[in-house]
PDB file of N, CA and C in Angstrom:
ATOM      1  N   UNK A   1       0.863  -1.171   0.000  1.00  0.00           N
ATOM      2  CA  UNK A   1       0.000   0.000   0.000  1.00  0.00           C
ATOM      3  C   UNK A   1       0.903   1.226   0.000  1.00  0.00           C
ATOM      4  N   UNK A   2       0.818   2.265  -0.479  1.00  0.00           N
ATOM      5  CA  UNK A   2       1.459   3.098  -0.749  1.00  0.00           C
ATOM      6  C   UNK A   2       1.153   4.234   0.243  1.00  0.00           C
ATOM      7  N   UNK A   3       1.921   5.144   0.706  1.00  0.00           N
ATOM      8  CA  UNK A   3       2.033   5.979   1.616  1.00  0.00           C
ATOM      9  C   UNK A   3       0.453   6.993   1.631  1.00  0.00           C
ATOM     10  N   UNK A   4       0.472   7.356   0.429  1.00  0.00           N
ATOM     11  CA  UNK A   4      -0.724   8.340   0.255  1.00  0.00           C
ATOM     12  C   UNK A   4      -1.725   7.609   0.902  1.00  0.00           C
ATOM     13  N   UNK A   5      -2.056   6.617  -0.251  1.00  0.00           N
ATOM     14  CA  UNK A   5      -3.076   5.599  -0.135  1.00  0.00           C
ATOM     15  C   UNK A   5      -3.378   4.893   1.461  1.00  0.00           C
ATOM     16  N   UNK A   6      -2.328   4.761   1.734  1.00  0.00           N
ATOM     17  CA  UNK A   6      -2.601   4.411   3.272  1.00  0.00           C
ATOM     18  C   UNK A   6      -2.917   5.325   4.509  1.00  0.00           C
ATOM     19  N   UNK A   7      -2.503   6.706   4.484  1.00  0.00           N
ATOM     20  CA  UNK A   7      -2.688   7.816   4.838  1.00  0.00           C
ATOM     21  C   UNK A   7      -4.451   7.731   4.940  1.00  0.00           C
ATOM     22  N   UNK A   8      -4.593   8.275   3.556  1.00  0.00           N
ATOM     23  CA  UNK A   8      -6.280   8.430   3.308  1.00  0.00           C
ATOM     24  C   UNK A   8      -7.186   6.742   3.775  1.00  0.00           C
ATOM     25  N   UNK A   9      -6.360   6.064   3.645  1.00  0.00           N
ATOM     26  CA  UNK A   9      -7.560   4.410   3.983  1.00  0.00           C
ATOM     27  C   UNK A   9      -7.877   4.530   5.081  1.00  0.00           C
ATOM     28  N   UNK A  10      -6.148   4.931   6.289  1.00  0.00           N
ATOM     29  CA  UNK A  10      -6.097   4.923   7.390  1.00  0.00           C
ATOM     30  C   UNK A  10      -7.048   6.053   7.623  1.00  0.00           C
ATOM     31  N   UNK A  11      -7.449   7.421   7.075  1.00  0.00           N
ATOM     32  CA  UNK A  11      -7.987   8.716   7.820  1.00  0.00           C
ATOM     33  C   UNK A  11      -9.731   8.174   7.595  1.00  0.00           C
ATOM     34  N   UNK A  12      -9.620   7.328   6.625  1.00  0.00           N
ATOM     35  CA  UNK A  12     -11.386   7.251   6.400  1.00  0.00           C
ATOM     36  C   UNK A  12     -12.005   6.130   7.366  1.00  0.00           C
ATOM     37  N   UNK A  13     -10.672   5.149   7.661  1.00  0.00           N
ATOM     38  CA  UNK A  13     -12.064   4.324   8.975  1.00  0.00           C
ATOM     39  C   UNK A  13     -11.522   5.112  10.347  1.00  0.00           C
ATOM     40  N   UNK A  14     -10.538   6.210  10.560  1.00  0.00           N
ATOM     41  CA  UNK A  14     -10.855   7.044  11.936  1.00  0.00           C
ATOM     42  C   UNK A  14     -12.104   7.922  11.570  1.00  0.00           C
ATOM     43  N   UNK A  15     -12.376   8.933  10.367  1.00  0.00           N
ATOM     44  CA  UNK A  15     -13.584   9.015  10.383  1.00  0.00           C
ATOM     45  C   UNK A  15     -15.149   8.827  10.460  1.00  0.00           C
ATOM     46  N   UNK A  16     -14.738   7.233   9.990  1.00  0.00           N
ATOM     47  CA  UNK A  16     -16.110   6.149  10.319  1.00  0.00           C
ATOM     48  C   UNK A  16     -15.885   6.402  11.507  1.00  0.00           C
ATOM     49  N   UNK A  17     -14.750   5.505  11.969  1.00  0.00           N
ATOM     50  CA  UNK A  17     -14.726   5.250  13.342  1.00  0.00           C
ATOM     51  C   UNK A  17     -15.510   6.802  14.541  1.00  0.00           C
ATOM     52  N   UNK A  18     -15.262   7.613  14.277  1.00  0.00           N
ATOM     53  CA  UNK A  18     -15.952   9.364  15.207  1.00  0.00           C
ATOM     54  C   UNK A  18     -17.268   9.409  14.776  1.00  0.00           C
ATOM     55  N   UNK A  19     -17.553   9.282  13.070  1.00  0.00           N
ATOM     56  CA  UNK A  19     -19.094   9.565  12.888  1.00  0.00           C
ATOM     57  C   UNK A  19     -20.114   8.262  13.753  1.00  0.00           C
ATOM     58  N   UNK A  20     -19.786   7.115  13.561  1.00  0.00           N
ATOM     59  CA  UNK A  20     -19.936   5.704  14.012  1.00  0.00           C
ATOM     60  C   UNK A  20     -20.468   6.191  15.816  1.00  0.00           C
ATOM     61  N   UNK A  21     -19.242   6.684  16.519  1.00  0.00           N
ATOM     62  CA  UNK A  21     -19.508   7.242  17.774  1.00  0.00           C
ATOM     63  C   UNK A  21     -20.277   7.867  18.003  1.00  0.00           C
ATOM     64  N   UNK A  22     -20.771   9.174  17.327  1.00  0.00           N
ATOM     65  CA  UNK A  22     -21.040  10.168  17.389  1.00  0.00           C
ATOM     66  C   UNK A  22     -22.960   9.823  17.013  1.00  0.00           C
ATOM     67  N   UNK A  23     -22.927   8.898  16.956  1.00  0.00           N
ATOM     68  CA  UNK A  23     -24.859   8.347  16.751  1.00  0.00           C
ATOM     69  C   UNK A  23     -25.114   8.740  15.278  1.00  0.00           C
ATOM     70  N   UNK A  24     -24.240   8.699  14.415  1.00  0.00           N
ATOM     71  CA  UNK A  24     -24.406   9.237  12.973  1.00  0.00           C
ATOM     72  C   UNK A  24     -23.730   8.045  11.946  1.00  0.00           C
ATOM     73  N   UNK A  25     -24.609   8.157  10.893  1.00  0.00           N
ATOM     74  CA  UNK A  25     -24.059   6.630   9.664  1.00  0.00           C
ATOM     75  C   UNK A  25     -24.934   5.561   9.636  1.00  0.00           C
ATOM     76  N   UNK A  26     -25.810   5.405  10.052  1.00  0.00           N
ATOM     77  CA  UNK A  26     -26.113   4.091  10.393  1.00  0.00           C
ATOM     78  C   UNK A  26     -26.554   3.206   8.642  1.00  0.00           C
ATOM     79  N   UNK A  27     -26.316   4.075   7.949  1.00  0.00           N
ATOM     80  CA  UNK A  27     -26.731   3.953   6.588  1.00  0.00           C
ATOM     81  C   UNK A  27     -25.126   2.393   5.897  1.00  0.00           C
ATOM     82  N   UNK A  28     -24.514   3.111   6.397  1.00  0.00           N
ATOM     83  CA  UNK A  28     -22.736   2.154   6.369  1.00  0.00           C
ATOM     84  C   UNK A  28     -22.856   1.110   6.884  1.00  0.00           C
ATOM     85  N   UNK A  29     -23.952   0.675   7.601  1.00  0.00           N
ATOM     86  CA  UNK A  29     -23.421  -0.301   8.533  1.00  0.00           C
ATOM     87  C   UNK A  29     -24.241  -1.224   7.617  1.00  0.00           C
ATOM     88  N   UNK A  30     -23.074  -2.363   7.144  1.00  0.00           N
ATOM     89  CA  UNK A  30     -23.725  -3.689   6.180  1.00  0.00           C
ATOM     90  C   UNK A  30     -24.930  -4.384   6.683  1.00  0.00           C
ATOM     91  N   UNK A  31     -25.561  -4.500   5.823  1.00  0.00           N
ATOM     92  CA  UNK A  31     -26.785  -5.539   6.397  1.00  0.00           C
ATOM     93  C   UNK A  31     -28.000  -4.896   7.156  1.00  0.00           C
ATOM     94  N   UNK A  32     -27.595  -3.753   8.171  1.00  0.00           N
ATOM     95  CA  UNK A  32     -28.538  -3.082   8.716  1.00  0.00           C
ATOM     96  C   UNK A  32     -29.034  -1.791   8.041  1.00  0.00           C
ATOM     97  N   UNK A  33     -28.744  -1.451   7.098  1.00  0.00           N
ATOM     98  CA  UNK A  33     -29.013  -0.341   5.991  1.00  0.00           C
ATOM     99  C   UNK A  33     -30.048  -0.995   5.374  1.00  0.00           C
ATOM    100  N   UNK A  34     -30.055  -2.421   4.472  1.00  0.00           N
ATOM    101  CA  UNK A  34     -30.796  -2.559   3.678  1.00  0.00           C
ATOM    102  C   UNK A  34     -31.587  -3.852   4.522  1.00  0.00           C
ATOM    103  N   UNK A  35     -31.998  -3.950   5.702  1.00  0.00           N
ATOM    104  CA  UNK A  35     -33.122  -4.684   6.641  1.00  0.00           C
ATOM    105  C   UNK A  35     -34.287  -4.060   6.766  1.00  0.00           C
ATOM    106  N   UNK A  36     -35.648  -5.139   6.672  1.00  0.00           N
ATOM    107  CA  UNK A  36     -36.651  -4.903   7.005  1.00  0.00           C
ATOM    108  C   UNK A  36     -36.933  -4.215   8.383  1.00  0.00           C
ATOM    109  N   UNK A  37     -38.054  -3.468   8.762  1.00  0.00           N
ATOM    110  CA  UNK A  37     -38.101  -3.692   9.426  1.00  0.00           C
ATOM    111  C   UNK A  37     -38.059  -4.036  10.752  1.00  0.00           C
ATOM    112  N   UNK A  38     -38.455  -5.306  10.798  1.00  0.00           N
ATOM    113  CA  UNK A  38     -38.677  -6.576  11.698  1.00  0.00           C
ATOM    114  C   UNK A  38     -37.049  -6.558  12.127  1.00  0.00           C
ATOM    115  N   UNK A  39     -36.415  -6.822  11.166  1.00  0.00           N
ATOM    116  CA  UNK A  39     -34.957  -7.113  11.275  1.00  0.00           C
ATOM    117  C   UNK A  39     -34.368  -5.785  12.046  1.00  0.00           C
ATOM    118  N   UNK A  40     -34.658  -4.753  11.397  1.00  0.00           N
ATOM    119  CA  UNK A  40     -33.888  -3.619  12.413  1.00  0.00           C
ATOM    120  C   UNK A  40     -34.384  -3.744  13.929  1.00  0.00           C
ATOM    121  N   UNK A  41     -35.682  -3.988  14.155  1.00  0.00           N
ATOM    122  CA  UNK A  41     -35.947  -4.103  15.985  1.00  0.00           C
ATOM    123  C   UNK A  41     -35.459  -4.904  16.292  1.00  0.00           C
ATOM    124  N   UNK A  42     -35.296  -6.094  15.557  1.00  0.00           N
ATOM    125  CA  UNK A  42     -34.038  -6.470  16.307  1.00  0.00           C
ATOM    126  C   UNK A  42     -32.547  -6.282  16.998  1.00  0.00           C
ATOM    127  N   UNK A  43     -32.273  -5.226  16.242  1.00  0.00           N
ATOM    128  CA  UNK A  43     -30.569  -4.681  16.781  1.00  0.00           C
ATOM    129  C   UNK A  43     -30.953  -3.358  17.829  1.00  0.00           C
ATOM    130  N   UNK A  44     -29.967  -3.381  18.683  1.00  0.00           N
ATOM    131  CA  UNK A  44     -29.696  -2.321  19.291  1.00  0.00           C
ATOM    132  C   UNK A  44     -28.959  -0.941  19.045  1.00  0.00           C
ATOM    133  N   UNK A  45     -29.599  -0.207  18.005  1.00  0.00           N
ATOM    134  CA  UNK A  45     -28.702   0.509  17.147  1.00  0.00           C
ATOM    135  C   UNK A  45     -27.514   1.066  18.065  1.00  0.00           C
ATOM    136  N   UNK A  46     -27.750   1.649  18.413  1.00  0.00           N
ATOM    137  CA  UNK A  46     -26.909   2.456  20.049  1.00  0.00           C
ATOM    138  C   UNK A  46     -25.609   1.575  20.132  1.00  0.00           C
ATOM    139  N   UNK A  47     -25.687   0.124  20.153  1.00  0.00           N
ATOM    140  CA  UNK A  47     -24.781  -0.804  20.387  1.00  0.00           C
ATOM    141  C   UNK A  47     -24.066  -1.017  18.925  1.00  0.00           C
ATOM    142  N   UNK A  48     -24.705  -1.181  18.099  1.00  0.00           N
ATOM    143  CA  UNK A  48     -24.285  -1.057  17.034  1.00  0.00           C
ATOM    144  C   UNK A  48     -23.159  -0.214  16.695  1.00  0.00           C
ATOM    145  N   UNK A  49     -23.334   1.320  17.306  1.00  0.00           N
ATOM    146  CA  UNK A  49     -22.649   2.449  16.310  1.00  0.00           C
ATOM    147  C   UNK A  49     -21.339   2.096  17.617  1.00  0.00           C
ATOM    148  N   UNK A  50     -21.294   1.351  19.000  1.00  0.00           N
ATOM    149  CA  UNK A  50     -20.545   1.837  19.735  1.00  0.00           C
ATOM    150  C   UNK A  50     -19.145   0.794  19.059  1.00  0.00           C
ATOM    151  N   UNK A  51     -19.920  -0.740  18.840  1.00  0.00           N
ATOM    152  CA  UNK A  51     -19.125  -1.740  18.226  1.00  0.00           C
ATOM    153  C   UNK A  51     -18.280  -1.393  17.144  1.00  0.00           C
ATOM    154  N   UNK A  52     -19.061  -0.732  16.152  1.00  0.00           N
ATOM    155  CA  UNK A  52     -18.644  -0.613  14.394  1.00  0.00           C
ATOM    156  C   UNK A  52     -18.005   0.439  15.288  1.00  0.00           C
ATOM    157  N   UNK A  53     -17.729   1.842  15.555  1.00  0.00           N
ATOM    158  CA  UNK A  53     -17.559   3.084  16.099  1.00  0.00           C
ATOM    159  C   UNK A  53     -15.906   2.537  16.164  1.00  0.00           C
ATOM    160  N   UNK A  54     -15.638   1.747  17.354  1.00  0.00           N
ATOM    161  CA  UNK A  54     -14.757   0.934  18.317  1.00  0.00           C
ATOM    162  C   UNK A  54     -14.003   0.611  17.013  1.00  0.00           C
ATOM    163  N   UNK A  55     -14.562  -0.584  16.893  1.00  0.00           N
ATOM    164  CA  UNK A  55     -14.028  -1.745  15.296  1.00  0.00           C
ATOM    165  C   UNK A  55     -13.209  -0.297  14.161  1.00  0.00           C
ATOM    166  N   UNK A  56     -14.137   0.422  13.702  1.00  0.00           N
ATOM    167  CA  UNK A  56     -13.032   0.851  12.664  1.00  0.00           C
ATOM    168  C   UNK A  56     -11.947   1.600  13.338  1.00  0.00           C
ATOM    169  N   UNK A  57     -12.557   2.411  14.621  1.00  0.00           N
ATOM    170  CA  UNK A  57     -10.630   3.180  14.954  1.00  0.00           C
ATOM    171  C   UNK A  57      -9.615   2.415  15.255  1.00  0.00           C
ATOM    172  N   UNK A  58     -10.077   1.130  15.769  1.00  0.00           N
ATOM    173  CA  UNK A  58      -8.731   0.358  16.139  1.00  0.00           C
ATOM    174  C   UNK A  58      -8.320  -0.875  14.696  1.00  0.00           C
ATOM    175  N   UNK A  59      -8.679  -0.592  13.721  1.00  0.00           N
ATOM    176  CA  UNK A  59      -8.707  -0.872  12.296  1.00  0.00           C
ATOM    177  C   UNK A  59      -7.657   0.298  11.571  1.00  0.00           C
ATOM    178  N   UNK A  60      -8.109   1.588  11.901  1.00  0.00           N
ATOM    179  CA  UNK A  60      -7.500   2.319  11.794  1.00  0.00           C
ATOM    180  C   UNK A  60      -6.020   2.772  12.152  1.00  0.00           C
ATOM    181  N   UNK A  61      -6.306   2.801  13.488  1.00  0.00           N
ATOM    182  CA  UNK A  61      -4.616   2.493  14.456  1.00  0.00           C
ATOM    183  C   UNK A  61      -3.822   1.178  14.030  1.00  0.00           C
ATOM    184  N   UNK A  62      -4.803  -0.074  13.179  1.00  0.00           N
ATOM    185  CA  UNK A  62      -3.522  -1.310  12.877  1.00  0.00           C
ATOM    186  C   UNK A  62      -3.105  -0.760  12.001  1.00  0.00           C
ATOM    187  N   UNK A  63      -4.141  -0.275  11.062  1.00  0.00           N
ATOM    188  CA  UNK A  63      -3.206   0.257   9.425  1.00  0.00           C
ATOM    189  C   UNK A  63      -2.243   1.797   9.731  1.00  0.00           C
ATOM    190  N   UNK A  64      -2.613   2.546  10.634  1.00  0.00           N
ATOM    191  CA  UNK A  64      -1.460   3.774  10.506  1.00  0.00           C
ATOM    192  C   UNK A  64      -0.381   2.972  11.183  1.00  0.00           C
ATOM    193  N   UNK A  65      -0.478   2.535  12.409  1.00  0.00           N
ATOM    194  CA  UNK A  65       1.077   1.407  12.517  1.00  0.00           C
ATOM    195  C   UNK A  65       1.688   0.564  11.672  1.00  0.00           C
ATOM    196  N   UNK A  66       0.709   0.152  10.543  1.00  0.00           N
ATOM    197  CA  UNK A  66       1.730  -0.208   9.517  1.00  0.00           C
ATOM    198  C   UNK A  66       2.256   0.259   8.702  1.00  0.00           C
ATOM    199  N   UNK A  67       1.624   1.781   8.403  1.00  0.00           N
ATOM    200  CA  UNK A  67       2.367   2.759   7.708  1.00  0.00           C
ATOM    201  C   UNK A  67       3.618   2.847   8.342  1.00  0.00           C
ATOM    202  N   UNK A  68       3.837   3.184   9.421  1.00  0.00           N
ATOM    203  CA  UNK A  68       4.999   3.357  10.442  1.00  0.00           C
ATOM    204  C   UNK A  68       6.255   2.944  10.811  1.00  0.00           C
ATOM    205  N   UNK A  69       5.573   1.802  10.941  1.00  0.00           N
ATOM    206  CA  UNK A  69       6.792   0.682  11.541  1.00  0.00           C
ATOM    207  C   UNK A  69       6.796  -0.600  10.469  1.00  0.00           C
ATOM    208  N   UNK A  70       6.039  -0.947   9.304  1.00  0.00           N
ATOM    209  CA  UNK A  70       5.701  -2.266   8.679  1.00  0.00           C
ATOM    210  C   UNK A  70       7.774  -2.155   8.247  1.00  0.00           C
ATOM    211  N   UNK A  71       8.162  -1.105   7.377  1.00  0.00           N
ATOM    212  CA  UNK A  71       9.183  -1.134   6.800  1.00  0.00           C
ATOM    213  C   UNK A  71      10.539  -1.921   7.606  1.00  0.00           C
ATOM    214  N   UNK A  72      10.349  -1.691   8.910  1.00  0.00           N
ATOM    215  CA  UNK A  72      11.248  -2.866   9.886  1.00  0.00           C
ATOM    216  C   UNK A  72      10.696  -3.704  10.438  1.00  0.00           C
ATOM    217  N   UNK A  73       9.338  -4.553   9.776  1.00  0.00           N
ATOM    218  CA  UNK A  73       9.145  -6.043  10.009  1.00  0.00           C
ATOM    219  C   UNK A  73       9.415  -7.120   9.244  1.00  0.00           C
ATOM    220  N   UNK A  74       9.574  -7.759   9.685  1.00  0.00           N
ATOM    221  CA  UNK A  74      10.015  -9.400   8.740  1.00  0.00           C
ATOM    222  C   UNK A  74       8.640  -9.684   7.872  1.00  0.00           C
ATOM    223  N   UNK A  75       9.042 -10.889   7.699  1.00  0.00           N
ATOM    224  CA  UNK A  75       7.839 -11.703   6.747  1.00  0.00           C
ATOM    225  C   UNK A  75       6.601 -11.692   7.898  1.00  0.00           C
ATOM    226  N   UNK A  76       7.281 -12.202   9.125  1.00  0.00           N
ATOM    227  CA  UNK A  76       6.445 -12.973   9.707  1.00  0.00           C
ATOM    228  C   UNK A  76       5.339 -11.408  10.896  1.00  0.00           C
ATOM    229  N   UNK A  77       6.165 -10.449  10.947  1.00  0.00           N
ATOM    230  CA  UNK A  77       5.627  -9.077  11.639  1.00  0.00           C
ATOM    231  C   UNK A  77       4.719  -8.745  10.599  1.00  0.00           C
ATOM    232  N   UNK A  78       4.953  -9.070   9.278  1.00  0.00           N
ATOM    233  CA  UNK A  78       3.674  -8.475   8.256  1.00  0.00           C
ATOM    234  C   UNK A  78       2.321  -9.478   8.078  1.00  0.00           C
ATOM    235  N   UNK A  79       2.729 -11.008   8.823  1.00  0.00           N
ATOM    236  CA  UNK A  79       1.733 -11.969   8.244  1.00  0.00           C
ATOM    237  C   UNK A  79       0.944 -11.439   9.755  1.00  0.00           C
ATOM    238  N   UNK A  80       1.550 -11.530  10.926  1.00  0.00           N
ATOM    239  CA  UNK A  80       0.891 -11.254  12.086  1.00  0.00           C
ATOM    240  C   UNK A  80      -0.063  -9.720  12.099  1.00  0.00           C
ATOM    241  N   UNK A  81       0.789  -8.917  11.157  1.00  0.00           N
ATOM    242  CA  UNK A  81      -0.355  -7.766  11.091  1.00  0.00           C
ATOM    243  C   UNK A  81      -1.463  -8.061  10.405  1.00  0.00           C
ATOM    244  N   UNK A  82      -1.429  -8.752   9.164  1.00  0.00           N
ATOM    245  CA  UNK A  82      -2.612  -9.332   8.445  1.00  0.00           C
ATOM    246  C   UNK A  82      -3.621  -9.997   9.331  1.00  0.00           C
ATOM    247  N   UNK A  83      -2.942 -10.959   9.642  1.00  0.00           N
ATOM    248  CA  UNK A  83      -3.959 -11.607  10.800  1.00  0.00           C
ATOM    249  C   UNK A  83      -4.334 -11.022  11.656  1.00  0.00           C
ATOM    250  N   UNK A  84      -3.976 -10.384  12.322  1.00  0.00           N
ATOM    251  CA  UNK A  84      -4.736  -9.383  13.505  1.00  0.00           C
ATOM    252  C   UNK A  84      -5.818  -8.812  12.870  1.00  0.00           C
ATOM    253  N   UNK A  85      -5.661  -7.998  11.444  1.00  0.00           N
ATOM    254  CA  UNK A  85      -6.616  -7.198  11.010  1.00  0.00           C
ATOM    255  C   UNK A  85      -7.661  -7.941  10.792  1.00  0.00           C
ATOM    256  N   UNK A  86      -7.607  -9.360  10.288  1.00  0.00           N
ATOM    257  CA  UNK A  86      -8.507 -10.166  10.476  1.00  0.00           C
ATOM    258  C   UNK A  86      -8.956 -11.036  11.294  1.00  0.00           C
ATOM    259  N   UNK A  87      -8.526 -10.992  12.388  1.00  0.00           N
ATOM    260  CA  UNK A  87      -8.983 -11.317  13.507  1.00  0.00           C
ATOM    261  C   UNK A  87      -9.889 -10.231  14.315  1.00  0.00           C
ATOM    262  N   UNK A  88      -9.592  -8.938  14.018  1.00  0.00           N
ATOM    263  CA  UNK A  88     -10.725  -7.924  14.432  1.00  0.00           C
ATOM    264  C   UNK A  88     -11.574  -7.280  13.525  1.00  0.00           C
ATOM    265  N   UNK A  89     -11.747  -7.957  12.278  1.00  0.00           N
ATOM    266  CA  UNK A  89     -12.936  -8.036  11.676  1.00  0.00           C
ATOM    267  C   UNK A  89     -13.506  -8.835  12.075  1.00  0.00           C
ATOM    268  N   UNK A  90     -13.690  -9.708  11.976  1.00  0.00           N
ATOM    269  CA  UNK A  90     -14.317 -11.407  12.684  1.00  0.00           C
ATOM    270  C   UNK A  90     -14.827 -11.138  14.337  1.00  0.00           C
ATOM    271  N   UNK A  91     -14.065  -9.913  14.556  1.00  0.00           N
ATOM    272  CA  UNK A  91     -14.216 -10.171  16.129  1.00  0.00           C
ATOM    273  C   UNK A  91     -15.281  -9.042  15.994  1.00  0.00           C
ATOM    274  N   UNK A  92     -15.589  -8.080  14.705  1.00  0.00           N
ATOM    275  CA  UNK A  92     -16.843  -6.845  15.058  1.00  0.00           C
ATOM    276  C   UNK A  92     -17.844  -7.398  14.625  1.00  0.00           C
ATOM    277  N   UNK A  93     -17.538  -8.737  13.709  1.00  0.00           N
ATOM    278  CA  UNK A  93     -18.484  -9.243  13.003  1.00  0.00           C
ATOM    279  C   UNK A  93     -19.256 -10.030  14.358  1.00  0.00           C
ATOM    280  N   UNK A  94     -18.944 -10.734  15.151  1.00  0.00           N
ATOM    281  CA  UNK A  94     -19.429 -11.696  16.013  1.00  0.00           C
ATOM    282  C   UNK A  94     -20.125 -10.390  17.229  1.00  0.00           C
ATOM    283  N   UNK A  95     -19.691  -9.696  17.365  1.00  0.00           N
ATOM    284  CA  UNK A  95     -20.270  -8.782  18.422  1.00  0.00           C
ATOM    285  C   UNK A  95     -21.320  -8.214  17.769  1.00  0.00           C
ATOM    286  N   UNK A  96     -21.163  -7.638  16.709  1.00  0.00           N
ATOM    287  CA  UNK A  96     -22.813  -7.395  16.168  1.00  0.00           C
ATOM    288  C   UNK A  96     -23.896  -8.329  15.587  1.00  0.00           C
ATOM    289  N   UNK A  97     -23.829  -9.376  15.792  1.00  0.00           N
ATOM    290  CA  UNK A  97     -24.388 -10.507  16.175  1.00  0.00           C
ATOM    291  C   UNK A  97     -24.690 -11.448  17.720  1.00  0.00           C
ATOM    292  N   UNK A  98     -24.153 -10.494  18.727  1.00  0.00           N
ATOM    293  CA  UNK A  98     -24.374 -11.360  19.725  1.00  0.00           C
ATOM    294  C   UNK A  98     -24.614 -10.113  20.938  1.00  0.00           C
ATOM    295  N   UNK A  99     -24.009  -9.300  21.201  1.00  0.00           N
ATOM    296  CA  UNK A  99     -23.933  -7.997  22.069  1.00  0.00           C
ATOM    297  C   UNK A  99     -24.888  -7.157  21.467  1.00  0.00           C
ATOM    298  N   UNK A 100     -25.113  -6.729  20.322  1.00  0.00           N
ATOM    299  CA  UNK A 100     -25.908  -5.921  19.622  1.00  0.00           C
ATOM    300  C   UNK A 100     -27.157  -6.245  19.631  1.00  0.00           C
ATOM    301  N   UNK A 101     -27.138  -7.974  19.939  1.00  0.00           N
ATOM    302  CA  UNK A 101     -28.917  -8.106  19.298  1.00  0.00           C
ATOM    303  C   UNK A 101     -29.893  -7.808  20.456  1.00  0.00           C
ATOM    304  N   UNK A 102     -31.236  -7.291  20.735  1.00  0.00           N
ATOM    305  CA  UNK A 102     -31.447  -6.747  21.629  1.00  0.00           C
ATOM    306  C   UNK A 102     -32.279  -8.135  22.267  1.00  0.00           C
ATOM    307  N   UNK A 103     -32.216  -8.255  23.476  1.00  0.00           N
ATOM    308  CA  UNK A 103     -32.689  -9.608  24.200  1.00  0.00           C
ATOM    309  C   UNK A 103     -34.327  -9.029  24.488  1.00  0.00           C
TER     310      UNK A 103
END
């Protein structure tokens, strides 16, 4: 990824990440944009924006640290950053499915 490019990727999910906080977007958020309904009383929007909110700044903070520091990691410091990033997708994905849904 190239410096610019990572700059701006990195500045647009800290911006999700503040609007997300801020009780604003809910239009972004996959799956719950285009739900019936039925399906939206089901979620706890509130919980929603705090999860996704959460999820992209620290999405954000993996990718500006790899702007940073990636250039003095090995193979194996770049496979572990990959994986992390996907390990906390998976991990916003399961919380807005389980914390979010309203009991």
């Amino acid at each position: 990824m190239g410096n610019t490019t990572g700059w701006v990727v990195a500045g647009l999910f800290f911006i999700t990440g503040i609007l997300f906080l801020s009780r604003h977007g809910w239009q972004l958020i996959a799956g719950y944009n285009m739900a019936s309904e039925e399906k939206k009383a089901q979620y706890d929007l509130d919980r929603l924006y705090v999860a996704n909110g959460i999820g992209m700044l620290v999405l954000g903070a993996f990718i500006l640290l790899s702007l940073l520091f990636s250039d003095r990691w090995s193979l194996m410091g770049n496979i572990l950053f990959v994986a992390t990033i996907l390990l906390t997708i998976v991990g916003i994905i399961i919380i807005n499915g389980t914390w979010c849904v309203k009991k």
